[in-house]
C-alpha atoms as a PDB file:
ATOM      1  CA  UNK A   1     130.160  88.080   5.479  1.00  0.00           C
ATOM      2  CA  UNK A   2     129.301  84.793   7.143  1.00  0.00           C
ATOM      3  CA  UNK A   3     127.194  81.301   6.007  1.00  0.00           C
ATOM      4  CA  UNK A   4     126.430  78.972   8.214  1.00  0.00           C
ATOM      5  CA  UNK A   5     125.307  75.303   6.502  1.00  0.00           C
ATOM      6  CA  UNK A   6     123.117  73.574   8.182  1.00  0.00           C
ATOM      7  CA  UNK A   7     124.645  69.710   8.250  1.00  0.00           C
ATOM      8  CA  UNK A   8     121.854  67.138  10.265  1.00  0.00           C
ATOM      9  CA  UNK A   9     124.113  64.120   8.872  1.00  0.00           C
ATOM     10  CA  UNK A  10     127.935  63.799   9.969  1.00  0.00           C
ATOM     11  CA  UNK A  11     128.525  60.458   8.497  1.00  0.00           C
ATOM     12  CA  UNK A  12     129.968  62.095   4.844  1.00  0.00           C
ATOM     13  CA  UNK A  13     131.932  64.540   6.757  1.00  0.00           C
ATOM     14  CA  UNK A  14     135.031  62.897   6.078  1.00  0.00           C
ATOM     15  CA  UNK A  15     134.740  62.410   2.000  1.00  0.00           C
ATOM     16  CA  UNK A  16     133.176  66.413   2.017  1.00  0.00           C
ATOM     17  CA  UNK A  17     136.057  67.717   3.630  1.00  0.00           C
ATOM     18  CA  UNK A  18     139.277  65.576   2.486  1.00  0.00           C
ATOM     19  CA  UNK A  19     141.956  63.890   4.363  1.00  0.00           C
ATOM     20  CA  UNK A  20     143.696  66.230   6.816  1.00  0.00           C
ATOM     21  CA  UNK A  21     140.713  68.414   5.918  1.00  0.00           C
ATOM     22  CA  UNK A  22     142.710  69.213   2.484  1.00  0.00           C
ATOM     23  CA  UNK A  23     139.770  69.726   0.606  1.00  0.00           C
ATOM     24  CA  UNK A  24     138.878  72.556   2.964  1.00  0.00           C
ATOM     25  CA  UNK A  25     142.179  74.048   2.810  1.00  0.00           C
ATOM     26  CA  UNK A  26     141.721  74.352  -0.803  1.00  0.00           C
ATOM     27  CA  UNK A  27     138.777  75.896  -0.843  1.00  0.00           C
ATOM     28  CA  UNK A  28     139.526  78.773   1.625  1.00  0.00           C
ATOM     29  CA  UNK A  29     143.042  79.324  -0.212  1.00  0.00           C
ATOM     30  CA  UNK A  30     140.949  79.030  -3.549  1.00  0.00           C
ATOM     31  CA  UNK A  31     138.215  81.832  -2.850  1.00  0.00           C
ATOM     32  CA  UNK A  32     140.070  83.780   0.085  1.00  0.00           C
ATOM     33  CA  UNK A  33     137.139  82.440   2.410  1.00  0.00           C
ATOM     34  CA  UNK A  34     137.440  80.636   6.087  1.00  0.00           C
ATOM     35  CA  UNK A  35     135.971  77.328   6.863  1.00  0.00           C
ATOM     36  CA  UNK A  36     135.379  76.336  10.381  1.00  0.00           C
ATOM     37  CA  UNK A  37     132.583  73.578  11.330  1.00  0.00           C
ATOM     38  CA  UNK A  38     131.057  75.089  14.636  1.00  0.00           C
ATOM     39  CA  UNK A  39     128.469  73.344  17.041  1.00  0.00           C
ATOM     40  CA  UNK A  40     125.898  74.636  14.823  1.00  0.00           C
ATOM     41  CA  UNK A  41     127.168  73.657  10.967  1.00  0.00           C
ATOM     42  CA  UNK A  42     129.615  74.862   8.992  1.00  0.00           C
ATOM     43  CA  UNK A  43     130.616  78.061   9.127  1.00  0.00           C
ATOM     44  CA  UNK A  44     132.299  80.162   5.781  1.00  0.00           C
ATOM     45  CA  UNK A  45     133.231  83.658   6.266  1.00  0.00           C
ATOM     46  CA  UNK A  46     134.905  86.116   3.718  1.00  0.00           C
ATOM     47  CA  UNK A  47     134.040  88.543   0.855  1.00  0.00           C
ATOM     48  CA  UNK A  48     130.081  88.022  -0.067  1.00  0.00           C
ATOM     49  CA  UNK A  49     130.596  87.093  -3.878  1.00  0.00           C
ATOM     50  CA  UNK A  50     133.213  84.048  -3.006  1.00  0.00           C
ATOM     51  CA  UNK A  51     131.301  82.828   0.175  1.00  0.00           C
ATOM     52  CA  UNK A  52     128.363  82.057  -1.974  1.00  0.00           C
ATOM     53  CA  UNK A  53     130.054  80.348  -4.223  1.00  0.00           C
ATOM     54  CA  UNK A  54     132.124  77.901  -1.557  1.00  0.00           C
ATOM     55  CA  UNK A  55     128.678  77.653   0.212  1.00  0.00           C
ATOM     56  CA  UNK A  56     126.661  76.498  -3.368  1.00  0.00           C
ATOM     57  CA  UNK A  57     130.022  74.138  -4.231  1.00  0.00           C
ATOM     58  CA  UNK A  58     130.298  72.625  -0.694  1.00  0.00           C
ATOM     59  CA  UNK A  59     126.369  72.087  -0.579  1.00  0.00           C
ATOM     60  CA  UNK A  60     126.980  70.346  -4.054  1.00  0.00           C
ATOM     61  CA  UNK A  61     129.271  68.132  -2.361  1.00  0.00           C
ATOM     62  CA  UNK A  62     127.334  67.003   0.483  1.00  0.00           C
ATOM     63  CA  UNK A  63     124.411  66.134  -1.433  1.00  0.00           C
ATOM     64  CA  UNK A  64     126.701  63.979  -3.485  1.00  0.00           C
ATOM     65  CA  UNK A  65     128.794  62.448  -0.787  1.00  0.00           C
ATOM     66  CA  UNK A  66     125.938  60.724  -0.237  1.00  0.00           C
ATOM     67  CA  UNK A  67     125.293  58.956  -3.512  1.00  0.00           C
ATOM     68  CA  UNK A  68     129.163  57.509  -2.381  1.00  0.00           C
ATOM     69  CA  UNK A  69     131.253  59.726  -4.066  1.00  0.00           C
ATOM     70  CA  UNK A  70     134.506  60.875  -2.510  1.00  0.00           C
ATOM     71  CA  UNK A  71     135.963  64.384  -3.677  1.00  0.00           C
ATOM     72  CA  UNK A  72     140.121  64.570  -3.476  1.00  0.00           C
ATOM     73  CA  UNK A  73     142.256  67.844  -3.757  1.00  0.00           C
ATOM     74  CA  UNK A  74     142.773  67.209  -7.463  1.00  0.00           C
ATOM     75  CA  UNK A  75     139.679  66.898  -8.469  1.00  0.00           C
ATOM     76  CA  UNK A  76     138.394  69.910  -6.586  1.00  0.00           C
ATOM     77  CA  UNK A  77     141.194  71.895  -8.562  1.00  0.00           C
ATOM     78  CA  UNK A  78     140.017  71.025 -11.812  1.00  0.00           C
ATOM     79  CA  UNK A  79     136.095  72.173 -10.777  1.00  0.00           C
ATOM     80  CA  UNK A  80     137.300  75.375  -9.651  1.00  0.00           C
ATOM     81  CA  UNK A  81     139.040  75.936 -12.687  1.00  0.00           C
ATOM     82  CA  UNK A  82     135.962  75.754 -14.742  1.00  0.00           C
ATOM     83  CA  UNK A  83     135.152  79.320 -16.001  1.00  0.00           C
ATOM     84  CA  UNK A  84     131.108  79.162 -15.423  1.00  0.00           C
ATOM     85  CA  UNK A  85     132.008  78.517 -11.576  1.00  0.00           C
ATOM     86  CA  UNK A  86     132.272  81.773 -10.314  1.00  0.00           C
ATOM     87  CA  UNK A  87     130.539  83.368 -12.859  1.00  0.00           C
ATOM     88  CA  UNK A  88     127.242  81.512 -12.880  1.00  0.00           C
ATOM     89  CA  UNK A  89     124.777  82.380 -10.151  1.00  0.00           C
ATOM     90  CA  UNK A  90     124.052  79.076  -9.380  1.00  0.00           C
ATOM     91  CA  UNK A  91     127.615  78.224  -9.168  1.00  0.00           C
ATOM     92  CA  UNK A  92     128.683  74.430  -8.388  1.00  0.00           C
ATOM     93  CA  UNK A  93     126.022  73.745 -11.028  1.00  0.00           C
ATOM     94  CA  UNK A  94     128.291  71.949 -13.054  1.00  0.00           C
ATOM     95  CA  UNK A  95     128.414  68.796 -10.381  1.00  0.00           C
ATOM     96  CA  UNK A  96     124.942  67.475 -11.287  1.00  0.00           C
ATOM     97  CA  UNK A  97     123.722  64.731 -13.696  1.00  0.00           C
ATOM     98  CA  UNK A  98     122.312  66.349 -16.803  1.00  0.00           C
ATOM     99  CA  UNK A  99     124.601  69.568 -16.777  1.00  0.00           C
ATOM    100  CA  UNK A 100     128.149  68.131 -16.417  1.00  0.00           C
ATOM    101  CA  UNK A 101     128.199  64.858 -14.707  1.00  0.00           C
ATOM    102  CA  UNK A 102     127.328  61.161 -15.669  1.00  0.00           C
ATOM    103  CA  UNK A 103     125.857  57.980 -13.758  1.00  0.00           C
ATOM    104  CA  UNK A 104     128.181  55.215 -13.972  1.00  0.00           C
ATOM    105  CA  UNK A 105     126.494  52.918 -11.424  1.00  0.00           C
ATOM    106  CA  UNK A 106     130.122  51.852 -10.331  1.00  0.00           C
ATOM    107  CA  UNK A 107     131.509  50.490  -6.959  1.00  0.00           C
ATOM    108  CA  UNK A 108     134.257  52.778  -7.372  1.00  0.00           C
ATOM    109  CA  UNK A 109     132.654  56.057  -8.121  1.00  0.00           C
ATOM    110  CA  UNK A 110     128.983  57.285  -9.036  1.00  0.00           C
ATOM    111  CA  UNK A 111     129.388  59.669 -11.080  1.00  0.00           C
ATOM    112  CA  UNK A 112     131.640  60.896 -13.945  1.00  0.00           C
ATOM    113  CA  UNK A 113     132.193  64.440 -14.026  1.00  0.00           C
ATOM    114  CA  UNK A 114     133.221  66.946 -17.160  1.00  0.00           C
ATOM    115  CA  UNK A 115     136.003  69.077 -14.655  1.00  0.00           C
ATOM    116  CA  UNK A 116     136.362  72.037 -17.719  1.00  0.00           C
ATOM    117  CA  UNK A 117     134.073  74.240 -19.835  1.00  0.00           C
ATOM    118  CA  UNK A 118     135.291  72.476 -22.691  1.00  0.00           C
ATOM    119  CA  UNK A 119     134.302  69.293 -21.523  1.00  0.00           C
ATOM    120  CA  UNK A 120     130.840  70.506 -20.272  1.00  0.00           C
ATOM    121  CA  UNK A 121     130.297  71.040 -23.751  1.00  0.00           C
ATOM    122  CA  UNK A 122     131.294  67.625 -25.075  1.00  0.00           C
ATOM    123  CA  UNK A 123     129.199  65.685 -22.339  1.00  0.00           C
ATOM    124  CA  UNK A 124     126.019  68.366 -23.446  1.00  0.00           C
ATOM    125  CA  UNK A 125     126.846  67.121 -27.252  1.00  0.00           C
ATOM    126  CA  UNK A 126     127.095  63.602 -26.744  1.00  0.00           C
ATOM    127  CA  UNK A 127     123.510  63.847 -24.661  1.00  0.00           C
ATOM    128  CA  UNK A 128     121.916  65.860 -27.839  1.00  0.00           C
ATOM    129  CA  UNK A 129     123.704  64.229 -30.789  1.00  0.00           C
ATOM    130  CA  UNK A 130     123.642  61.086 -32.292  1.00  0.00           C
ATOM    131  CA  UNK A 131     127.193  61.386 -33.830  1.00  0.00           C
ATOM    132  CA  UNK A 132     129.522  63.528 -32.329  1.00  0.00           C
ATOM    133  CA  UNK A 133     133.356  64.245 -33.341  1.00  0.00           C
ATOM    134  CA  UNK A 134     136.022  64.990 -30.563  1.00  0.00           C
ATOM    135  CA  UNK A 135     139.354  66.170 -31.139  1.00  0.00           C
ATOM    136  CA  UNK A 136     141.744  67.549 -28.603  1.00  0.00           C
ATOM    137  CA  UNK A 137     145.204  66.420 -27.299  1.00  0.00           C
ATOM    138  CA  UNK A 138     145.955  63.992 -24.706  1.00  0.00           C
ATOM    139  CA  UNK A 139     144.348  64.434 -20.831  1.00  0.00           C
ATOM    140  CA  UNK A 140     141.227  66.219 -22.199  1.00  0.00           C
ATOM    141  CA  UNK A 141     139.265  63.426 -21.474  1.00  0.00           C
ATOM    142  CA  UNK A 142     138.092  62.670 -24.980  1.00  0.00           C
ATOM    143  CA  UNK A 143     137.887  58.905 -24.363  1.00  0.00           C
ATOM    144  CA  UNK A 144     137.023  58.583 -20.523  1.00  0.00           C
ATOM    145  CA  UNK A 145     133.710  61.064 -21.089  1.00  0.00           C
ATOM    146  CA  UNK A 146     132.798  58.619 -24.135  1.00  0.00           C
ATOM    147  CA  UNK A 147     133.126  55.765 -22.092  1.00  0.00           C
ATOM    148  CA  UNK A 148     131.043  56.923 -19.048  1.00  0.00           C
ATOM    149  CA  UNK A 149     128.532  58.190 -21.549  1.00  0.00           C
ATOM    150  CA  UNK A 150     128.176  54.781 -23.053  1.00  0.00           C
ATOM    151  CA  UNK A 151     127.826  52.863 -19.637  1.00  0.00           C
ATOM    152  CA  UNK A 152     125.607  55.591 -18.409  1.00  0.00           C
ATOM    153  CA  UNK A 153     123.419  54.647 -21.805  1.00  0.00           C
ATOM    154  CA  UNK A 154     123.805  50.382 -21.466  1.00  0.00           C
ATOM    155  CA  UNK A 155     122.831  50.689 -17.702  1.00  0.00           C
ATOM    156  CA  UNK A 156     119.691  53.077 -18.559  1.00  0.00           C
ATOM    157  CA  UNK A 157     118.787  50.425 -21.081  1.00  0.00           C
ATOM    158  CA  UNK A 158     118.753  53.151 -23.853  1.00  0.00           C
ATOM    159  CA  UNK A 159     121.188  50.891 -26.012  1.00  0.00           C
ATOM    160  CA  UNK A 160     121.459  47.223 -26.211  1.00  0.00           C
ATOM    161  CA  UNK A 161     125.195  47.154 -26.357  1.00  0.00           C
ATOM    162  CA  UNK A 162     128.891  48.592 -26.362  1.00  0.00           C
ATOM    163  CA  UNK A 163     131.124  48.440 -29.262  1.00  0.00           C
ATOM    164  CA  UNK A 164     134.230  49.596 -28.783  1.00  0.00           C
ATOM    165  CA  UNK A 165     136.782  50.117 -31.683  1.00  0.00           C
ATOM    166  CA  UNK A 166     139.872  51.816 -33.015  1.00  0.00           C
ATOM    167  CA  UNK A 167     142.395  51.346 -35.866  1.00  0.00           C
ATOM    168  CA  UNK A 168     145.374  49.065 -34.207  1.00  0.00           C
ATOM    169  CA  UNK A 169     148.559  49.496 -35.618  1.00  0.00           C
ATOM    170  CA  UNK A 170     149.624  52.534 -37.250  1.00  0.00           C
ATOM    171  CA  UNK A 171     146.422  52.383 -38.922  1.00  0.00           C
ATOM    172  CA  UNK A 172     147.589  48.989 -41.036  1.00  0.00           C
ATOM    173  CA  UNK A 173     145.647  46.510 -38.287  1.00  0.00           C
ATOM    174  CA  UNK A 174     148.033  43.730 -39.238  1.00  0.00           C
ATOM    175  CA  UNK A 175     147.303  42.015 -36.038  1.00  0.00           C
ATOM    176  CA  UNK A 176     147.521  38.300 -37.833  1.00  0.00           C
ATOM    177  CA  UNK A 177     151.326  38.124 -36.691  1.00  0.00           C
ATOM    178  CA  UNK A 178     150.773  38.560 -32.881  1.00  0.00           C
ATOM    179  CA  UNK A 179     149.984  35.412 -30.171  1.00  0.00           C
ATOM    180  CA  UNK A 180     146.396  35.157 -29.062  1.00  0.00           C
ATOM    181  CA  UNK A 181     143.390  35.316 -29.980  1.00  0.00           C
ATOM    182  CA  UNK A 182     141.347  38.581 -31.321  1.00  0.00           C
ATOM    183  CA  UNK A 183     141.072  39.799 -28.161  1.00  0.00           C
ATOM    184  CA  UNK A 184     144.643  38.918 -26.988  1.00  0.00           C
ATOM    185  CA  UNK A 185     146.177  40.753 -30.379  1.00  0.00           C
ATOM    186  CA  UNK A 186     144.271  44.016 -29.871  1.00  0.00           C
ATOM    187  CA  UNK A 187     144.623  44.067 -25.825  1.00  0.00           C
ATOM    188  CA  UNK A 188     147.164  46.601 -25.434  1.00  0.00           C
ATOM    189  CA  UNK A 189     146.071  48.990 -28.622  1.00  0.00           C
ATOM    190  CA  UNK A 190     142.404  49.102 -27.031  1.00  0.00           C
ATOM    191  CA  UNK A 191     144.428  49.613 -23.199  1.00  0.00           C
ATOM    192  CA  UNK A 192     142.972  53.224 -23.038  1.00  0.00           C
ATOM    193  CA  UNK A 193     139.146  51.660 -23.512  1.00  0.00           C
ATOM    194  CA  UNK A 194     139.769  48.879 -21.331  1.00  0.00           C
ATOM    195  CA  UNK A 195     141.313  51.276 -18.496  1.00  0.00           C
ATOM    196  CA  UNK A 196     138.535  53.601 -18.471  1.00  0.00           C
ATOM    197  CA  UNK A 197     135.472  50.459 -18.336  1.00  0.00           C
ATOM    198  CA  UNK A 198     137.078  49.007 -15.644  1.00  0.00           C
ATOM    199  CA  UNK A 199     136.996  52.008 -13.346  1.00  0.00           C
ATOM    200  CA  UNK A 200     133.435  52.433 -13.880  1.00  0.00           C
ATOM    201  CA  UNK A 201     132.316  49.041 -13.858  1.00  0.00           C
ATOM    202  CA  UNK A 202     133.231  45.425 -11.962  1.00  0.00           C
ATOM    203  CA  UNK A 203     135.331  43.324 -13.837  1.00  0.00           C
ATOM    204  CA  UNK A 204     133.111  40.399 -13.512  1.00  0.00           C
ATOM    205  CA  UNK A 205     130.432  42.214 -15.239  1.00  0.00           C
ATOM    206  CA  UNK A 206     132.796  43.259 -17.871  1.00  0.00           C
ATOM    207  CA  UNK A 207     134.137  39.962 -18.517  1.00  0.00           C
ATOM    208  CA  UNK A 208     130.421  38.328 -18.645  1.00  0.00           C
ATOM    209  CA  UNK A 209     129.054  41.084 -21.437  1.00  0.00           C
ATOM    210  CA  UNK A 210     132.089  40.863 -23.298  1.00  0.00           C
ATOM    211  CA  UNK A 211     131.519  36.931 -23.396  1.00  0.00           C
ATOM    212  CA  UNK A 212     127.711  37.445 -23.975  1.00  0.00           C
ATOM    213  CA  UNK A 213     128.256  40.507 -26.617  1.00  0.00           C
ATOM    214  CA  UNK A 214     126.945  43.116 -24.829  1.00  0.00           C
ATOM    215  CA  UNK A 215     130.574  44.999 -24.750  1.00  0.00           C
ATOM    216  CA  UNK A 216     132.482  44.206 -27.722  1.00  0.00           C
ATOM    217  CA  UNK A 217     136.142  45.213 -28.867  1.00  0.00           C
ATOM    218  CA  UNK A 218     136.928  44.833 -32.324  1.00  0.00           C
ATOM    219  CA  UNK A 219     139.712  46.720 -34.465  1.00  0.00           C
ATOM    220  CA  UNK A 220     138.062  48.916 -37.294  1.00  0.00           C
ATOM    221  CA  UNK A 221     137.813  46.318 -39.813  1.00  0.00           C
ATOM    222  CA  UNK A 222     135.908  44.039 -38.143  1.00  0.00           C
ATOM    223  CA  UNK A 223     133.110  46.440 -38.639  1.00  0.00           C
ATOM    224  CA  UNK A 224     132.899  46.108 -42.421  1.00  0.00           C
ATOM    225  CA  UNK A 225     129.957  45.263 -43.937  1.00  0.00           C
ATOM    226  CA  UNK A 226     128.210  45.649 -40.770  1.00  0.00           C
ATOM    227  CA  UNK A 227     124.957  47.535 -39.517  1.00  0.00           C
ATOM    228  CA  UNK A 228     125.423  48.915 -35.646  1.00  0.00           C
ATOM    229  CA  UNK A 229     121.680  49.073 -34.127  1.00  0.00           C
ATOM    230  CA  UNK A 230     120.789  49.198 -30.734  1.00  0.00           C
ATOM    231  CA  UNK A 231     124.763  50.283 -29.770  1.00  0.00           C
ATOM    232  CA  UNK A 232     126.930  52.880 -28.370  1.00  0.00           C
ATOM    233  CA  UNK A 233     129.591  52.791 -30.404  1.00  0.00           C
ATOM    234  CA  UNK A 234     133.224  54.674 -29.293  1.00  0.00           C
ATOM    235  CA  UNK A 235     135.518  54.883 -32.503  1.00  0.00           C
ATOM    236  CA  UNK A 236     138.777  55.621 -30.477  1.00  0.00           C
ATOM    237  CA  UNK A 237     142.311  57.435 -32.397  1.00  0.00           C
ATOM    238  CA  UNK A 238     140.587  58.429 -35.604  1.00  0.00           C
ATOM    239  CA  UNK A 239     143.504  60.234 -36.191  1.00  0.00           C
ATOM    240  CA  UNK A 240     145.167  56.800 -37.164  1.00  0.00           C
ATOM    241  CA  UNK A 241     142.299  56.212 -40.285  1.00  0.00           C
ATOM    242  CA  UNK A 242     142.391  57.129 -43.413  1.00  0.00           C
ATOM    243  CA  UNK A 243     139.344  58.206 -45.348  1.00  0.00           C
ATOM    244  CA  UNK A 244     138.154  55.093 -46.529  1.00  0.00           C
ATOM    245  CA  UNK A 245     137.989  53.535 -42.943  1.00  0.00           C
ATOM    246  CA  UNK A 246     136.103  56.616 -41.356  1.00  0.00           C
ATOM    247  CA  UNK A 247     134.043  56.533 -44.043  1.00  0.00           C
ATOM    248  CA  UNK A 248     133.030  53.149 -43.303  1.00  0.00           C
ATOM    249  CA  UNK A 249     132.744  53.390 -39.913  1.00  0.00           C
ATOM    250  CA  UNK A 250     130.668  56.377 -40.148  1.00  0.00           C
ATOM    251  CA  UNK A 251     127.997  54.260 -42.602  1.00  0.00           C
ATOM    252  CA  UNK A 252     127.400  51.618 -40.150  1.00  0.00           C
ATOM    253  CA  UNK A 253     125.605  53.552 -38.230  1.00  0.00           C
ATOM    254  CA  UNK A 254     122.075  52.336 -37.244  1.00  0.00           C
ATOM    255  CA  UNK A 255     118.935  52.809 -35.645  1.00  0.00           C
ATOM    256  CA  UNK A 256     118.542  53.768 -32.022  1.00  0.00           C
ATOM    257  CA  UNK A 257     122.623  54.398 -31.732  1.00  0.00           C
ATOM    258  CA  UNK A 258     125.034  57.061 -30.931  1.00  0.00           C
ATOM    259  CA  UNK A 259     128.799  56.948 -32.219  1.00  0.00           C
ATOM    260  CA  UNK A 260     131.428  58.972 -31.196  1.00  0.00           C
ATOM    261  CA  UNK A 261     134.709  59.404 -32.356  1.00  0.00           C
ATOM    262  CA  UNK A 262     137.575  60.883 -30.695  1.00  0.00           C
ATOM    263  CA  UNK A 263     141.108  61.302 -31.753  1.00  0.00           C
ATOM    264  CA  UNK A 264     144.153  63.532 -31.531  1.00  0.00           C
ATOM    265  CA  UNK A 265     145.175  65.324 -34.998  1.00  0.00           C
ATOM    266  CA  UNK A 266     148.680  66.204 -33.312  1.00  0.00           C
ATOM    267  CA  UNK A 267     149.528  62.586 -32.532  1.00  0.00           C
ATOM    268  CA  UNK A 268     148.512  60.568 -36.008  1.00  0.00           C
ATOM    269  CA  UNK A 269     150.541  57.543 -37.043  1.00  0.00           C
ATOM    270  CA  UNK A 270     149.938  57.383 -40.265  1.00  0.00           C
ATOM    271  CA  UNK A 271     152.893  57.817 -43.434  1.00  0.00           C
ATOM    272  CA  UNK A 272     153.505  61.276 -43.591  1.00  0.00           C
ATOM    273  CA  UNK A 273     152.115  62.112 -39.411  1.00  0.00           C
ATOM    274  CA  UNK A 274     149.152  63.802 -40.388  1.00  0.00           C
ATOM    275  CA  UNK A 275     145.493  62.548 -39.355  1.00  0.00           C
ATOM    276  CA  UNK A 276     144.085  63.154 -43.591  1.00  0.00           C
ATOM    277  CA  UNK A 277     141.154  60.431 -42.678  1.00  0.00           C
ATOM    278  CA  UNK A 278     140.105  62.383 -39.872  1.00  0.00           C
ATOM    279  CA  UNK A 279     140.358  66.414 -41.030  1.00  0.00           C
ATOM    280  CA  UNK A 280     139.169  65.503 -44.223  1.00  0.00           C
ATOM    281  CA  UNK A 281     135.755  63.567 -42.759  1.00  0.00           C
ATOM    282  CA  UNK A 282     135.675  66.706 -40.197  1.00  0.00           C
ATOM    283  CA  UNK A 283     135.784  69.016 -43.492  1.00  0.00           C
ATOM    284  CA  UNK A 284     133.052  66.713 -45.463  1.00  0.00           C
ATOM    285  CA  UNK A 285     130.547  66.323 -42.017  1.00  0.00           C
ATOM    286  CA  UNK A 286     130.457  69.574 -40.898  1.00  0.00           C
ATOM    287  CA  UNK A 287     127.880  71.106 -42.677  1.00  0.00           C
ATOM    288  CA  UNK A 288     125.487  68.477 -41.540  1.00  0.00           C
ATOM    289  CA  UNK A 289     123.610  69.778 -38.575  1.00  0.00           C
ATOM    290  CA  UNK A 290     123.332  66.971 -36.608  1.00  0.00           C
ATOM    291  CA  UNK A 291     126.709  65.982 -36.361  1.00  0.00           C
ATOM    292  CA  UNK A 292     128.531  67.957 -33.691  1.00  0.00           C
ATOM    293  CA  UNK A 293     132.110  68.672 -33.638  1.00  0.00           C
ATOM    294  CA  UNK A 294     133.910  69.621 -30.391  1.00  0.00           C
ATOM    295  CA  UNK A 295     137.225  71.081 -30.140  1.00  0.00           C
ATOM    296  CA  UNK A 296     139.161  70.419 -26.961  1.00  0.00           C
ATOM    297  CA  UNK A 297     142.048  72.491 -26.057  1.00  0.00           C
ATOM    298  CA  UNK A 298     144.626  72.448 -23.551  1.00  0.00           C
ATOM    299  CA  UNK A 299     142.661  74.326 -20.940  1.00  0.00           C
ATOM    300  CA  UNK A 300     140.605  70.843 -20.962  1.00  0.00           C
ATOM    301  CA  UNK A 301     143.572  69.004 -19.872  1.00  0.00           C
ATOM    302  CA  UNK A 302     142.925  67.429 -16.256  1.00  0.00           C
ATOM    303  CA  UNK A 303     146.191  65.554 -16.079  1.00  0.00           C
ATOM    304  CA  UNK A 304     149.078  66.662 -14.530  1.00  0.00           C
ATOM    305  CA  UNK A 305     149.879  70.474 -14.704  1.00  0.00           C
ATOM    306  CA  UNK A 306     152.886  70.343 -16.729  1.00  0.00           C
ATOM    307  CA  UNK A 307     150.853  68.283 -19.194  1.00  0.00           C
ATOM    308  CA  UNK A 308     149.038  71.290 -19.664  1.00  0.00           C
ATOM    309  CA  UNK A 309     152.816  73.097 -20.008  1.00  0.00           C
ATOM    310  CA  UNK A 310     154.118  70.578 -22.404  1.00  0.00           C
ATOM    311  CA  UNK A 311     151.053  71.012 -24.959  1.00  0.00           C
ATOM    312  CA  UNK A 312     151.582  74.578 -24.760  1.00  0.00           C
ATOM    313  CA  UNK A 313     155.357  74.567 -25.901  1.00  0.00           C
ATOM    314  CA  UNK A 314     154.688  72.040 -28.887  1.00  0.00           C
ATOM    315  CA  UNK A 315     151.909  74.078 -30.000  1.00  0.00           C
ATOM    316  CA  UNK A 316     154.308  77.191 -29.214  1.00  0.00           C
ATOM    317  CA  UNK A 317     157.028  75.506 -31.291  1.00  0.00           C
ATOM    318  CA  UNK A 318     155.506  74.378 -34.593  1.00  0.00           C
ATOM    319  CA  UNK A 319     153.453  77.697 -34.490  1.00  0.00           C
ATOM    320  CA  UNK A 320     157.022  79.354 -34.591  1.00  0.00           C
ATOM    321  CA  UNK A 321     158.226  76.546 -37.394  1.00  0.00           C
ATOM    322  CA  UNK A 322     155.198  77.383 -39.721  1.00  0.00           C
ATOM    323  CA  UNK A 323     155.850  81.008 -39.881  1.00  0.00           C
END
């Protein structure tokens, strides 16, 4: 079987198909399928099923190459990975605002995309929920989703602000020893937050709403006694609270806001090594209905491959050390 797509602009060809055409070689090693642009568009020949598919996906592509965004071989791997590619009709789906990806308005990319199943999900919750809870090990994007999510929301002008927060310091937040100021003392426990803003917006307009308000990064007790309107509000490691401080985050939620709050159970730093704030709130929440609680696994990881590998033998090990 053989598509030919139609392409009246050549002026994305480059980001579409990849340095050294590499995204292309992916693709037809991918699906089994052969790429070839001809005189008359791009031609895709191989079994009906997996042509369709390459020809929806690459489509995708071109339409977004032209809101500036530039696809590399990595990034294609982790879309083809997600299970609803193949299977949905309308496959490639996934690489839309509203379904799986997220405007950023950033010089550096346009949009965000959720590159799993698992992550389509969180990205759906966070759109429909007002608090949601996100646990899953390192790479799964529990963090870098929030954060796009809560530009996405400050640039749409559906929240007034950005707070960004976490426990600092094995949970203790004795920051009153360190040099600096607040924002000094907590720089490399928020490094995570600050890493992901700063790819999706410029760093002057970073540094002017953190100076006006508009972002702010506190540690968790700064937001005692507080009421959060208006705000986005990313509680980052909640693994590293104990009950009392997720229960007083969780209260300061106001009108017109969204929290999330992400953390790791396998990676807590509190006496003892296991997350008790966190698992016990999950256990309290969950039977209210509009709190939604998404599990991320390690098919969600879009690090490395052998990050993927290492979560897989500790979870392999202490599986074998609890029996």
């Amino acid at each position: 079987m053989e598509k030919i797509i139609d392409i009246q602009d050549f002026s994305h060809i480059r980001e579409i198909f990849g340095i050294e055409d590499k995204n292309l070689k992916f693709l037809e090693k991918r699906f089994k399928v052969t790429i070839s642009l001809k005189s008359h568009g791009l031609s895709i020949k191989g079994q009906g099923d997996k042509v369709e598919v390459v020809e929806n996906f690459i489509k995708k592509m071109m339409e977004l190459s032209k809101e500036g965004l530039a696809f590399d071989r990595d990034e294609l791997k982790a879309y083809a990975g997600v299970k609803t590619f193949e299977a949905d009709s309308g496959s490639g789906s996934n690489l839309k605002e509203g379904e799986g990806g997220i405007r950023v308005f950033s010089a550096h990319k346009k949009f965000v995309f959720a590159k799993t199943a698992g992550q389509q999900e969180y990205v759906k919750a966070m759109r429909g929920h007002d608090i949601v809870f996100s646990v899953g090990p390192a790479g799964t994007g529990k963090t870098y989703l929030a954060m796009a999510m809560a530009v996405n929301y400050l640039m749409e002008k559906r929240v007034g602000r950005i707070i960004l927060t976490r426990p600092a310091i094995e949970a203790g937040e004795s920051l009153g020893f360190l040099p600096g100021d607040m924002h000094e003392k907590l720089g490399p426990y928020l490094r995570p937050l600050y890493d992901a803003l700063y790819d999706m917006m410029e760093a002057d307009t970073i540094e002017d709403y953190i100076e006006t308000g508009v972002i702010e990064v506190a540690p968790l007790a700064y937001m005692r006694g507080r009421t959060l309107n208006n705000a986005f509000i990313i509680l980052d490691e909640a693994q590293n609270c104990t009950s009392e401080q997720l229960k007083m985050f969780i209260t300061r939620f106001g009108f017109d806001s969204k929290a999330i709050i992400t953390g790791d159970i396998t990676q807590s730093d509190l006496p003892g090594g296991r997350p008790t704030g966190l698992m016990e709130g999950i256990d309290i929440l969950k039977p209210i209905k509009d709190i939604k609680f998404i599990s991320l696994g390690r098919k969600d990881v879009v690090r490395h491959p052998l990050v993927q590998k290492i979560i897989q033998a500790y979870e392999d090990f202490f599986r074998e050390k609890t029996v």
